[in-house]
PDB file of N, CA and C in Angstrom:
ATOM      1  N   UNK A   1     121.040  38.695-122.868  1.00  0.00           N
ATOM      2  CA  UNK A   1     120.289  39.648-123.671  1.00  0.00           C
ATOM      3  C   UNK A   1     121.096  40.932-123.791  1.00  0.00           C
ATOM      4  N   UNK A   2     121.005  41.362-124.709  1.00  0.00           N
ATOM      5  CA  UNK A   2     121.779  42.644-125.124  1.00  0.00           C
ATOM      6  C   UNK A   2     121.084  44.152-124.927  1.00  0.00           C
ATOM      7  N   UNK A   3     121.336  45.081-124.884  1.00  0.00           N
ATOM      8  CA  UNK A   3     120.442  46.360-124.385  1.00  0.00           C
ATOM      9  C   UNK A   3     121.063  47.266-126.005  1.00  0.00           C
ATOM     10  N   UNK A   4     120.042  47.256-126.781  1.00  0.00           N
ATOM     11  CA  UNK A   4     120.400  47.191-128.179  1.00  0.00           C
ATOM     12  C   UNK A   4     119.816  48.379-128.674  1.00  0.00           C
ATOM     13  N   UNK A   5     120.521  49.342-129.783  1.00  0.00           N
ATOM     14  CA  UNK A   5     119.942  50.198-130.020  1.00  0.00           C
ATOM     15  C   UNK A   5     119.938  50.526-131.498  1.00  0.00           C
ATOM     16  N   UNK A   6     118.926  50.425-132.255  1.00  0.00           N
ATOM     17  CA  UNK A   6     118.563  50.458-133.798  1.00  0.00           C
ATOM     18  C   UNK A   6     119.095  51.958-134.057  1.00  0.00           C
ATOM     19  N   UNK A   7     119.871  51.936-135.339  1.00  0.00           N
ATOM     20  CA  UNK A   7     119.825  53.697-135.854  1.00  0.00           C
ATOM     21  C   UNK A   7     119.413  53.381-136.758  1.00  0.00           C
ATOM     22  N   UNK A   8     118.049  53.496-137.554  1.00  0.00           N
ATOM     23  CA  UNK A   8     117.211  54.178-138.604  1.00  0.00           C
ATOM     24  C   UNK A   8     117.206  55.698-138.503  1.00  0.00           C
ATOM     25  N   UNK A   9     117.579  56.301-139.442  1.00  0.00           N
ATOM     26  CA  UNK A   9     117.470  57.882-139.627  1.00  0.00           C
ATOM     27  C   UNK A   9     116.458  58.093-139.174  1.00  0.00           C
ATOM     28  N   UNK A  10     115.043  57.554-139.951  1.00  0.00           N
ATOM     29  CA  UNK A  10     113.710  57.785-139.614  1.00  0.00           C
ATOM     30  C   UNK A  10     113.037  58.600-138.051  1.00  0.00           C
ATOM     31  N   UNK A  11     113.915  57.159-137.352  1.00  0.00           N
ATOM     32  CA  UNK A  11     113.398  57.337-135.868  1.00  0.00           C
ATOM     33  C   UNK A  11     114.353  58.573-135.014  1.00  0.00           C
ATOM     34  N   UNK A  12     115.254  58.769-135.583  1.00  0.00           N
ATOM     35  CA  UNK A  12     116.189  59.901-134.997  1.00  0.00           C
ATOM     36  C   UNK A  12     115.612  61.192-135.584  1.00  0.00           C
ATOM     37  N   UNK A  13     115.228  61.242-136.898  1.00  0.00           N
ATOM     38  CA  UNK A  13     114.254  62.657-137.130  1.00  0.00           C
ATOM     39  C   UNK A  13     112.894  62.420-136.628  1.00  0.00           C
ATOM     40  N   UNK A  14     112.494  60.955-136.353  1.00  0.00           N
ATOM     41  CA  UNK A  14     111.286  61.445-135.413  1.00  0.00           C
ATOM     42  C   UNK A  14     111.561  62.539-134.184  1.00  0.00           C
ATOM     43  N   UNK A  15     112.771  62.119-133.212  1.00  0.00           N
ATOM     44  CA  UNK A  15     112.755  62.301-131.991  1.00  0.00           C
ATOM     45  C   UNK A  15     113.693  63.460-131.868  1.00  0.00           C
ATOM     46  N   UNK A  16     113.845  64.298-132.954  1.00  0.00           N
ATOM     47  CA  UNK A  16     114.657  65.803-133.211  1.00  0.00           C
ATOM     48  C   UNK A  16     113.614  66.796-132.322  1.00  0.00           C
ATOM     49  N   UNK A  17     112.095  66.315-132.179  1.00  0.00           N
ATOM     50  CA  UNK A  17     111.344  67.697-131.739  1.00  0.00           C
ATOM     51  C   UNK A  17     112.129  67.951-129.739  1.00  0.00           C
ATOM     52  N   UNK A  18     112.570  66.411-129.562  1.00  0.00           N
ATOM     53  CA  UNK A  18     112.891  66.515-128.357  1.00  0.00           C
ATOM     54  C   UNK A  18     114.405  67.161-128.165  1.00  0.00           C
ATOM     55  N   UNK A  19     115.207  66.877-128.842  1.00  0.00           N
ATOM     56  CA  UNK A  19     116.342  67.376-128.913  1.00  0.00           C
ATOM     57  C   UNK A  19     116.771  68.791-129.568  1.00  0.00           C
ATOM     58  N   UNK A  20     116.234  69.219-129.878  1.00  0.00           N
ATOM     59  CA  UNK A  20     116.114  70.673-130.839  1.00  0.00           C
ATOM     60  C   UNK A  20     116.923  70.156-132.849  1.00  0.00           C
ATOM     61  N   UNK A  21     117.873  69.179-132.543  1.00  0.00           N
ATOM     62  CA  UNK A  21     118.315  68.829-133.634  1.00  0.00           C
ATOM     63  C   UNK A  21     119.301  67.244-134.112  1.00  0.00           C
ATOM     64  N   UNK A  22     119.335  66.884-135.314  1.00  0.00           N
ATOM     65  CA  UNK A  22     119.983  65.833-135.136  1.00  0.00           C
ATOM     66  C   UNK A  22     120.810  65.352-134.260  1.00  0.00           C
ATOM     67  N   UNK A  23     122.363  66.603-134.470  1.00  0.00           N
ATOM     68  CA  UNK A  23     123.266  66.219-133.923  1.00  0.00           C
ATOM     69  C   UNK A  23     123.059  66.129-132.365  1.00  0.00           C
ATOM     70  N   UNK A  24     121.790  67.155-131.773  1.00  0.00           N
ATOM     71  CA  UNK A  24     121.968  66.624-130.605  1.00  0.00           C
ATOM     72  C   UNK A  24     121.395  65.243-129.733  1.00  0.00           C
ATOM     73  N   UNK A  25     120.813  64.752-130.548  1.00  0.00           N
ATOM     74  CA  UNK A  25     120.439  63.265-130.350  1.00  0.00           C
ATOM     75  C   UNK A  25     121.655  62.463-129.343  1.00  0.00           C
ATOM     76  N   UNK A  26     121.389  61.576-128.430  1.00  0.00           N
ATOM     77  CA  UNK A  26     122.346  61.569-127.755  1.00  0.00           C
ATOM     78  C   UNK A  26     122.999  59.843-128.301  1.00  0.00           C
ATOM     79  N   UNK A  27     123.148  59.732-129.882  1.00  0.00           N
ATOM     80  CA  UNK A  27     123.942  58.609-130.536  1.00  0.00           C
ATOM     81  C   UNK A  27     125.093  58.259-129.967  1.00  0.00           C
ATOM     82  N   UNK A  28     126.311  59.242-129.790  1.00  0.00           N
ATOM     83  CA  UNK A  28     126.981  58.964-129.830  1.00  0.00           C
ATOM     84  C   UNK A  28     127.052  58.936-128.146  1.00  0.00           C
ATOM     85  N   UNK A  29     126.328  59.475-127.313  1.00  0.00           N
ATOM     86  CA  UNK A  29     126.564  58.581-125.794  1.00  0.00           C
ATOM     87  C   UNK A  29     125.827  57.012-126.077  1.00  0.00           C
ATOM     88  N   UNK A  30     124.965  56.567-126.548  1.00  0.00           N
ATOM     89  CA  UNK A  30     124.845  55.421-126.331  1.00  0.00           C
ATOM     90  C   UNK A  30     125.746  54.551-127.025  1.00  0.00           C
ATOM     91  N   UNK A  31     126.615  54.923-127.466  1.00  0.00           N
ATOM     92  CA  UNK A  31     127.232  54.012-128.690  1.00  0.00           C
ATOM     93  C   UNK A  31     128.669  54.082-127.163  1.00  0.00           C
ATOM     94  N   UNK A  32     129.217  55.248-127.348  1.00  0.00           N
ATOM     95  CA  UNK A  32     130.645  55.297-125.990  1.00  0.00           C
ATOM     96  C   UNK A  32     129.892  54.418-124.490  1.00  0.00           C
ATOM     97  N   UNK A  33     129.014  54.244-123.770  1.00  0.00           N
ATOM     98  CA  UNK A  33     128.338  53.823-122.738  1.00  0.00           C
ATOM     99  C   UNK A  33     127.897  52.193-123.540  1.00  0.00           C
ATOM    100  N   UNK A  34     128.282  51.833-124.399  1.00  0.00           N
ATOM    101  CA  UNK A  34     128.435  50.469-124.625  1.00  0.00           C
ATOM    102  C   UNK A  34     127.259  49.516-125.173  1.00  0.00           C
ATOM    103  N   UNK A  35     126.670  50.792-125.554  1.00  0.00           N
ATOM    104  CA  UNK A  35     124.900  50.105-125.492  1.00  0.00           C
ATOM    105  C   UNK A  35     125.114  49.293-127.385  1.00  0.00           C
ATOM    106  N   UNK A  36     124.749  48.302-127.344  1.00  0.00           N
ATOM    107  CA  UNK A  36     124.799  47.467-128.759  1.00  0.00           C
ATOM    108  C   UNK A  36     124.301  48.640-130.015  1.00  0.00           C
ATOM    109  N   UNK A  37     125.192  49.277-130.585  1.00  0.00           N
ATOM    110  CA  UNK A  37     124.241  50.239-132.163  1.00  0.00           C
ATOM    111  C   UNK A  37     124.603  49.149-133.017  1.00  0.00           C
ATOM    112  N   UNK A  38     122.713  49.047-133.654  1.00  0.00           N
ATOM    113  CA  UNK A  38     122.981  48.442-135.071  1.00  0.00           C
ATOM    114  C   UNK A  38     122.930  49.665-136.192  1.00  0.00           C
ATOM    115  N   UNK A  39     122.887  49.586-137.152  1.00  0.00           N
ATOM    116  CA  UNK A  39     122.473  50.195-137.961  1.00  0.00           C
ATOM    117  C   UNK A  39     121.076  49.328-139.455  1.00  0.00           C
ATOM    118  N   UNK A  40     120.167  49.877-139.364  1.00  0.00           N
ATOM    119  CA  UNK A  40     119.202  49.713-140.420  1.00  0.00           C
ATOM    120  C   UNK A  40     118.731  50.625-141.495  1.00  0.00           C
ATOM    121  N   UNK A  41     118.013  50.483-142.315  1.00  0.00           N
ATOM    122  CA  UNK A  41     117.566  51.442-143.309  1.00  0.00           C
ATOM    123  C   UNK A  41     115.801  51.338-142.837  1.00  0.00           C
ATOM    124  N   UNK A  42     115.460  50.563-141.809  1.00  0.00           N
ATOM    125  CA  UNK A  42     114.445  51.090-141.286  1.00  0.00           C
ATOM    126  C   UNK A  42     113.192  50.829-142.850  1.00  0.00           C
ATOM    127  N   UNK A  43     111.952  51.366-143.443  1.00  0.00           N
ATOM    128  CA  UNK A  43     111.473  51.393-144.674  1.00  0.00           C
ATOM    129  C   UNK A  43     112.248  52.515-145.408  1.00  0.00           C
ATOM    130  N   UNK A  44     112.934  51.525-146.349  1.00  0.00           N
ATOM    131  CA  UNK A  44     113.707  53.076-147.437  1.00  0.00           C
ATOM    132  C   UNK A  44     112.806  53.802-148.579  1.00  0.00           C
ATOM    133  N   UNK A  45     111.418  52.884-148.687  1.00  0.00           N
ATOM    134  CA  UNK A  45     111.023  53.525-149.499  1.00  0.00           C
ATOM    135  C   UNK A  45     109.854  54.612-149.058  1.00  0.00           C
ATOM    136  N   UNK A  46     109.435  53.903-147.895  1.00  0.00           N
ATOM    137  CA  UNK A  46     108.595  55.728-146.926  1.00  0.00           C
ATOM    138  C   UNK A  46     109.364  56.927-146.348  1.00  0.00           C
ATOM    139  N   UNK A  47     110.518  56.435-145.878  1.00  0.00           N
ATOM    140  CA  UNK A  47     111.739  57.266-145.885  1.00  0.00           C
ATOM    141  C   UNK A  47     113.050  57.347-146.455  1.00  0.00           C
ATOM    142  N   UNK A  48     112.597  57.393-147.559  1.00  0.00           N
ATOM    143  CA  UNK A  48     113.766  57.869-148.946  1.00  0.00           C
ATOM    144  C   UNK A  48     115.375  57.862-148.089  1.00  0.00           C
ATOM    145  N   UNK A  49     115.536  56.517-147.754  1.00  0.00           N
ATOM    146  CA  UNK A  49     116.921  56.158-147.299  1.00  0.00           C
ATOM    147  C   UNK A  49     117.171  54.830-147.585  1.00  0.00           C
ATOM    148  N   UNK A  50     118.584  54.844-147.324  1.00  0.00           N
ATOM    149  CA  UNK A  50     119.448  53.203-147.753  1.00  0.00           C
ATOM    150  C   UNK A  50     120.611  53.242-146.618  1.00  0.00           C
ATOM    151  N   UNK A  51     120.918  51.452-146.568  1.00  0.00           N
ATOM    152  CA  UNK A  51     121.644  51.876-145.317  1.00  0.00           C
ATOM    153  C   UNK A  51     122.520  52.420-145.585  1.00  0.00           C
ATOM    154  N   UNK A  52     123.216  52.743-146.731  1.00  0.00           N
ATOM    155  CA  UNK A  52     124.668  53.450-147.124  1.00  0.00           C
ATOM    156  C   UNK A  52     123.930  54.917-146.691  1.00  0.00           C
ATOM    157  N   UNK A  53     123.235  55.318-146.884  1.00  0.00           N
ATOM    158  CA  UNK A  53     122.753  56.872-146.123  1.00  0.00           C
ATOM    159  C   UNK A  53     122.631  56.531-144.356  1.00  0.00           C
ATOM    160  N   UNK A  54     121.955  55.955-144.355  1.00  0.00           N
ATOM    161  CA  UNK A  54     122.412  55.488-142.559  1.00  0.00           C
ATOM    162  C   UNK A  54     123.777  55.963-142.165  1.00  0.00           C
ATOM    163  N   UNK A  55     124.686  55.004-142.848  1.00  0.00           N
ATOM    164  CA  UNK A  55     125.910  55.114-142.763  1.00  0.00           C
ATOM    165  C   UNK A  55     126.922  56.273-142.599  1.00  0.00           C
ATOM    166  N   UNK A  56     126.264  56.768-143.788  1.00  0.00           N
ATOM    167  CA  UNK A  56     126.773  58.178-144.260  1.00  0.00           C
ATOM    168  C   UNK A  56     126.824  59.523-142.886  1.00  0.00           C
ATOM    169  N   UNK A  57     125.173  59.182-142.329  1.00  0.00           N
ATOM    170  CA  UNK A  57     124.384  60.105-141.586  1.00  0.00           C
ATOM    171  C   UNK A  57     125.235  59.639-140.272  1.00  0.00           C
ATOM    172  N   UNK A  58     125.722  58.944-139.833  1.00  0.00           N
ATOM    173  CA  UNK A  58     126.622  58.750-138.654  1.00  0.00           C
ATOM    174  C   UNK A  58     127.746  58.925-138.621  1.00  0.00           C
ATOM    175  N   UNK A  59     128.294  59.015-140.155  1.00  0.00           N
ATOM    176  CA  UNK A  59     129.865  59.066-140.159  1.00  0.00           C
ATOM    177  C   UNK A  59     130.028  60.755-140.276  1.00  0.00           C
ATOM    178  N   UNK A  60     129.119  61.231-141.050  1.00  0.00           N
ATOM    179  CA  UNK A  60     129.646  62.936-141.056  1.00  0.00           C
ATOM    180  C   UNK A  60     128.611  63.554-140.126  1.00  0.00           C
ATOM    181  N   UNK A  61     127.452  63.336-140.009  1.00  0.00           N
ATOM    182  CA  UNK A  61     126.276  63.734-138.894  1.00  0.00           C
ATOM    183  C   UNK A  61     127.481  63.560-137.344  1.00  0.00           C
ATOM    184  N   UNK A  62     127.819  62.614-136.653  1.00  0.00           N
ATOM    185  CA  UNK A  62     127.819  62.350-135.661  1.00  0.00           C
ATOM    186  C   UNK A  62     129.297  62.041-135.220  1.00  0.00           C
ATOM    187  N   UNK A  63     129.996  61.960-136.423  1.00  0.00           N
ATOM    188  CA  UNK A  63     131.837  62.184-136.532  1.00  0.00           C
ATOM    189  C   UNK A  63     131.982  60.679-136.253  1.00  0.00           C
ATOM    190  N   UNK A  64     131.138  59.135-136.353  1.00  0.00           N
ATOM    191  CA  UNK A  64     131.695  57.832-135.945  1.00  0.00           C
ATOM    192  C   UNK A  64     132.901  57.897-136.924  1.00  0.00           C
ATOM    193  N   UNK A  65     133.936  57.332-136.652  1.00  0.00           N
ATOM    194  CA  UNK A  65     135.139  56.704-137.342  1.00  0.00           C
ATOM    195  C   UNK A  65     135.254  55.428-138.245  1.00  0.00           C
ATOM    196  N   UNK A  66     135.407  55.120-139.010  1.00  0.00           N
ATOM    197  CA  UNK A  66     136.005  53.931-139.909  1.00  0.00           C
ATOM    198  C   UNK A  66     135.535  52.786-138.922  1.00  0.00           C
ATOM    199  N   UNK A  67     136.724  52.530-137.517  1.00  0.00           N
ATOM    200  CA  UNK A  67     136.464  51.455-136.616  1.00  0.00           C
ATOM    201  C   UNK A  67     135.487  51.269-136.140  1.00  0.00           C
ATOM    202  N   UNK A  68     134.307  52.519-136.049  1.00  0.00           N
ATOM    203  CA  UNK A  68     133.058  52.639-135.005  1.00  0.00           C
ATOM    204  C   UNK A  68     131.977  52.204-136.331  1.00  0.00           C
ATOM    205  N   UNK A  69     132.361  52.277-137.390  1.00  0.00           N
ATOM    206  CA  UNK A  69     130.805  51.857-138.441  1.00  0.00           C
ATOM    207  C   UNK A  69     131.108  50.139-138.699  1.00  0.00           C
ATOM    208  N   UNK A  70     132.705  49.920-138.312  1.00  0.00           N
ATOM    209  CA  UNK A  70     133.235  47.965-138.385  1.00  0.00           C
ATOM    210  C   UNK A  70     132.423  47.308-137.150  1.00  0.00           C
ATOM    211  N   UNK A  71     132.522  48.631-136.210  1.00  0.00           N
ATOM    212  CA  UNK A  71     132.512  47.763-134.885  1.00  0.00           C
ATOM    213  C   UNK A  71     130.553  47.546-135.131  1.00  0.00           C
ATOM    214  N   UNK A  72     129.714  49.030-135.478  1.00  0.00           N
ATOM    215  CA  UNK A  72     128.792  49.229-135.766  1.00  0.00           C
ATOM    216  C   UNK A  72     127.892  47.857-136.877  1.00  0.00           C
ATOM    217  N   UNK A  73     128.693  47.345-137.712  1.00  0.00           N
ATOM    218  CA  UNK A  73     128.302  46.356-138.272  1.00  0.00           C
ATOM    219  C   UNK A  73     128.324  45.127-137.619  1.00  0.00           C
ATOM    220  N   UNK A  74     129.692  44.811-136.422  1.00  0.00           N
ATOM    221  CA  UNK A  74     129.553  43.604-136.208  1.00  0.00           C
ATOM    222  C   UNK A  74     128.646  43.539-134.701  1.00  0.00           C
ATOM    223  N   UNK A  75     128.094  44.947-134.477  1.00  0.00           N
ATOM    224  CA  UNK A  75     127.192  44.511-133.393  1.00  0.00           C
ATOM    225  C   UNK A  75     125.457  44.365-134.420  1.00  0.00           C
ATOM    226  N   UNK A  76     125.375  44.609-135.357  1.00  0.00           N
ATOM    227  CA  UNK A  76     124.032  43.966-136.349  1.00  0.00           C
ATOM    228  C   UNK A  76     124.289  42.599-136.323  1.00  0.00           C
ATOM    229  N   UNK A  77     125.930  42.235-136.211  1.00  0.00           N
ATOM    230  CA  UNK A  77     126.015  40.626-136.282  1.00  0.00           C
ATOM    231  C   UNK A  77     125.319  39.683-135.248  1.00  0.00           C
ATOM    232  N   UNK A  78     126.002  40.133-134.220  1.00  0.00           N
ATOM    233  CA  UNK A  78     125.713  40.240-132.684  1.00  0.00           C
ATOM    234  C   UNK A  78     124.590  39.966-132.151  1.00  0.00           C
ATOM    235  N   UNK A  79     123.523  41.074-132.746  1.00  0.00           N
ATOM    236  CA  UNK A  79     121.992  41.546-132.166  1.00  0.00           C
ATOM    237  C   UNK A  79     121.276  40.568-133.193  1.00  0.00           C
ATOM    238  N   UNK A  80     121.583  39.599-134.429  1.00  0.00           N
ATOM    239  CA  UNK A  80     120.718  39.278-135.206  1.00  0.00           C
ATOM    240  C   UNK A  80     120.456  37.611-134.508  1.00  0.00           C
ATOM    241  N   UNK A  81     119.475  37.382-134.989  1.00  0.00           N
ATOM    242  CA  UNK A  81     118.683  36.000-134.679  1.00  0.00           C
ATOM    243  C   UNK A  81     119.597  34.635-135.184  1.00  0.00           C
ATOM    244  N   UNK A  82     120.699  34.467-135.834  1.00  0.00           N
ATOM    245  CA  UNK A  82     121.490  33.928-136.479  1.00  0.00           C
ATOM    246  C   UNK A  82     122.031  32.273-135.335  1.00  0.00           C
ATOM    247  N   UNK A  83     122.205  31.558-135.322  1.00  0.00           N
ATOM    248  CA  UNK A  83     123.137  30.658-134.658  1.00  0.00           C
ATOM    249  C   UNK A  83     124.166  31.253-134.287  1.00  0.00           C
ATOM    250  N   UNK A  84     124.809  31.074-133.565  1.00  0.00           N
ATOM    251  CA  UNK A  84     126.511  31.509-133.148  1.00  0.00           C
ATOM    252  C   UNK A  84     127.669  30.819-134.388  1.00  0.00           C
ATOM    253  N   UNK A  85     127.156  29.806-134.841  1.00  0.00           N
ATOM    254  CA  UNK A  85     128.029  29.132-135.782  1.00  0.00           C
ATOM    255  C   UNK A  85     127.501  30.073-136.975  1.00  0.00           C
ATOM    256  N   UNK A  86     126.864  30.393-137.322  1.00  0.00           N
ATOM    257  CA  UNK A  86     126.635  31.145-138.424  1.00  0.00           C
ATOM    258  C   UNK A  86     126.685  32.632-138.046  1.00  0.00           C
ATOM    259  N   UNK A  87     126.714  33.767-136.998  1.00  0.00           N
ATOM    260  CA  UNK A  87     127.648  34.876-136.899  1.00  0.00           C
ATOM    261  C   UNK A  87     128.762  34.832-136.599  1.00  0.00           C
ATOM    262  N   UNK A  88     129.495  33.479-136.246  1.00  0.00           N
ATOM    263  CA  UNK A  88     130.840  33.642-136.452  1.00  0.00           C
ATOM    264  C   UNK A  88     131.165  33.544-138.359  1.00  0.00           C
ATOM    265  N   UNK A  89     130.515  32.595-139.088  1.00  0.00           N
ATOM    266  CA  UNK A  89     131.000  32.800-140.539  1.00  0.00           C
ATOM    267  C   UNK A  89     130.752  34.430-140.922  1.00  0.00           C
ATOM    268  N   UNK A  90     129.437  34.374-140.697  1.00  0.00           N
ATOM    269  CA  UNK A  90     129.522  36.079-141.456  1.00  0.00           C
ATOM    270  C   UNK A  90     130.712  37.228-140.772  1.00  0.00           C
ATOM    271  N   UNK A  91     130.883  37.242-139.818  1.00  0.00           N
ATOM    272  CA  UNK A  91     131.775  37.930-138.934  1.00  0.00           C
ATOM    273  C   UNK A  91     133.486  37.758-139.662  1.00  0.00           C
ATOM    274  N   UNK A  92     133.354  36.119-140.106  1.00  0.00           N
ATOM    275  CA  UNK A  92     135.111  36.228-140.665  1.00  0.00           C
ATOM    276  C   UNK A  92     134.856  36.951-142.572  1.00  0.00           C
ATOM    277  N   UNK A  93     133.214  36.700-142.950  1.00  0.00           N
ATOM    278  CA  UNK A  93     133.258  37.005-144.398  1.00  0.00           C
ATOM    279  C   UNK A  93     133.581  38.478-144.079  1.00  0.00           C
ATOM    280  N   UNK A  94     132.999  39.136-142.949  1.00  0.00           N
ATOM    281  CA  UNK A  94     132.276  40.629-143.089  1.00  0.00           C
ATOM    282  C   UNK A  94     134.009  41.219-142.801  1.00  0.00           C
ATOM    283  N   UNK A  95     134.506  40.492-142.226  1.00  0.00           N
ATOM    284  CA  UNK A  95     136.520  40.996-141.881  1.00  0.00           C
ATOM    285  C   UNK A  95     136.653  40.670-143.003  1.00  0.00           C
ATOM    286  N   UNK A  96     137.031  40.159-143.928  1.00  0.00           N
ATOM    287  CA  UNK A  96     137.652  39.826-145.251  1.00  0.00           C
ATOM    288  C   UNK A  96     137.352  41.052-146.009  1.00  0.00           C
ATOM    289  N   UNK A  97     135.859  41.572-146.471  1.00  0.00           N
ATOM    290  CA  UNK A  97     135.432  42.219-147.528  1.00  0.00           C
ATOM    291  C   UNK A  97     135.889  43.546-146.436  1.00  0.00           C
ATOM    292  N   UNK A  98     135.531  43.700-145.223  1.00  0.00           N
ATOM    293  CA  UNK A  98     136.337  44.979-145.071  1.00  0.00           C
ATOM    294  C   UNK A  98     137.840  45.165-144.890  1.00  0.00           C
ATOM    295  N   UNK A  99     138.417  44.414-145.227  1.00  0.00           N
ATOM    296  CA  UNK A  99     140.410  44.804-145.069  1.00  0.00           C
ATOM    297  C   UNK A  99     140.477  45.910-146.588  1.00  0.00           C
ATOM    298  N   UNK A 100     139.926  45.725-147.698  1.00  0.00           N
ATOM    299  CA  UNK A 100     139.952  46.082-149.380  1.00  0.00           C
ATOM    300  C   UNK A 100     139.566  47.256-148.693  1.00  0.00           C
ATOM    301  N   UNK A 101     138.113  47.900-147.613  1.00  0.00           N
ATOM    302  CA  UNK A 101     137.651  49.084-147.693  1.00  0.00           C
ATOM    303  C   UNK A 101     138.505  50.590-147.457  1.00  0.00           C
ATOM    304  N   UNK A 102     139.322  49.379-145.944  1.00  0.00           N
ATOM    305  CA  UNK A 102     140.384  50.235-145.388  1.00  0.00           C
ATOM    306  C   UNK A 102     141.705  50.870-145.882  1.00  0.00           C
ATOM    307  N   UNK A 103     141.756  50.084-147.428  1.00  0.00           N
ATOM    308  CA  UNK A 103     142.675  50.792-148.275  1.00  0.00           C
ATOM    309  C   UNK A 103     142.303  51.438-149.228  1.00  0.00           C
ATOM    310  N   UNK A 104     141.005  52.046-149.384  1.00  0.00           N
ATOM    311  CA  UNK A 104     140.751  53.217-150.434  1.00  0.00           C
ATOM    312  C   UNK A 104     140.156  54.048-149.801  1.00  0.00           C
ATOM    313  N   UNK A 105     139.899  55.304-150.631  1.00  0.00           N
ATOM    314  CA  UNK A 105     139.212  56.060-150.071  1.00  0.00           C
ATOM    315  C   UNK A 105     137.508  55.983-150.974  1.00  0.00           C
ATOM    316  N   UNK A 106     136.597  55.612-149.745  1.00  0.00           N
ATOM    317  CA  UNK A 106     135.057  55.575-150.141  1.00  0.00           C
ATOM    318  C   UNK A 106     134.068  56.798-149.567  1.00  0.00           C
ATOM    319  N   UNK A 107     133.092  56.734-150.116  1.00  0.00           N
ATOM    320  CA  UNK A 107     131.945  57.785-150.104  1.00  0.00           C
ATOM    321  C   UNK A 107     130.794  56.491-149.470  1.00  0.00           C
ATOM    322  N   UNK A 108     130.587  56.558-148.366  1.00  0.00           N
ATOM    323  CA  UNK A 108     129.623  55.452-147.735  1.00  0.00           C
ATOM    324  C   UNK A 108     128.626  56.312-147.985  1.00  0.00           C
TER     325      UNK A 108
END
């Protein structure tokens, strides 16, 4: 079993009253201390988000790197209900479509 931790924006501006503010949310210790981050969009349409804003909100919110939103995707691989024979396929599709990302410059 994995000790797994969802980032929906949602639930991180829930839990800002405890922290005084986003950034101090403590994301990026659970992510360095090894704990599984997935990333979700959580309901995008009660909270006017998509996971490319997820995305977004960790990469300039919280400074993750290029490698930490790859690594960040393949632990959604990881944490999902899937067969092992079927997160290993998505895992070699999800490396393929990202080698193209790592040579442009994108707006996640």
């Amino acid at each position: 079993m994995y000790k797994h931790f969802n980032f929906p924006l949602s639930k991180i501006q829930q839990a800002c009253h405890l922290y005084g503010s986003i950034i101090q949310h403590p994301t990026c210790d659970y992510f360095e201390k090894g704990l599984l981050m997935a990333v979700n969009s959580d309901d995008p349409t009660m909270f006017n988000t998509s996971i490319n804003q997820e995305y977004r909100v960790i990469h300039e919110q919280f400074l993750f790197t290029m490698d930490d939103l790859k690594q960040i995707s393949f632990n959604g691989i990881t944490a999902s209900f899937l067969s092992e024979d079927a997160k290993n396929d998505l895992r070699t599709q999800f490396e393929q479509a990202w080698q193209p990302v790592l040579k442009i410059q994108i707006n996640i």
